[in-house]
Protein backbone atom coordinates (compact mmCIF):
# COMPACT_ATOMS: atom_id res chain seq x y z
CA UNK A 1 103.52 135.37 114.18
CA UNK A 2 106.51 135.39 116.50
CA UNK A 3 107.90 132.89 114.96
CA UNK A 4 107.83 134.17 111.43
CA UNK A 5 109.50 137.39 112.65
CA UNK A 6 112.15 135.28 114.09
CA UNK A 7 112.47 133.37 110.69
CA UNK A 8 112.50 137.14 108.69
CA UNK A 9 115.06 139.05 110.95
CA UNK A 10 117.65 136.05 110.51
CA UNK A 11 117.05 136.74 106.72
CA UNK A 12 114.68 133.13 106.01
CA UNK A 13 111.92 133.68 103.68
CA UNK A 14 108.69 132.84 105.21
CA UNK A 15 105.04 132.24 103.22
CA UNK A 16 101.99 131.56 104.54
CA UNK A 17 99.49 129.28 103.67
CA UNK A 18 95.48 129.74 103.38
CA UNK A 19 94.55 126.43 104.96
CA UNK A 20 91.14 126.60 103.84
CA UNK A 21 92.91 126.72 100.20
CA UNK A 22 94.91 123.80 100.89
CA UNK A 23 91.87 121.65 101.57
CA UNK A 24 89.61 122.86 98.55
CA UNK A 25 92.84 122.63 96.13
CA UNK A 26 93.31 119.07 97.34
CA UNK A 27 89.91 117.98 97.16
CA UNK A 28 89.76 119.44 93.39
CA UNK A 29 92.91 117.01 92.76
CA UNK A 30 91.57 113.99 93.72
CA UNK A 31 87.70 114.27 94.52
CA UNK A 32 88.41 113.25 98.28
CA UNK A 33 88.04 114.18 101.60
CA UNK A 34 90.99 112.18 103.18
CA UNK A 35 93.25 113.76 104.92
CA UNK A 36 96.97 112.81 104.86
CA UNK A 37 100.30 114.71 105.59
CA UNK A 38 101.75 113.70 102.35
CA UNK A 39 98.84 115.20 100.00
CA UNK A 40 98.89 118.15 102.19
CA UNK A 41 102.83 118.98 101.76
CA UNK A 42 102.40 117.82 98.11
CA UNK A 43 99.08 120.51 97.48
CA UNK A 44 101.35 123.28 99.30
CA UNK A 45 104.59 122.98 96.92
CA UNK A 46 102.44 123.41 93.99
């Protein structure tokens, strides 16, 4: 978490993200179990 703090004091919003969410969300989308960086980031900016 030190670097969120770091992010917050200079004023940069910070979120965090359920990882476990991530993976069922994608899953639902697509009925796979790949993993790839590019679903991932696209399942997180929903």
């Amino acid at each position: 978490m030190a670097l969120a703090q770091y992010l917050r004091q200079r004023r940069i919003p910070v979120d965090h993200v359920n990882l476990s969410h991530v993976k069922k969300s994608k899953e639902l989308d697509d009925n796979s179990l790949t993993k790839n960086e590019v679903k991932d980031a696209l399942t997180i900016a929903r």
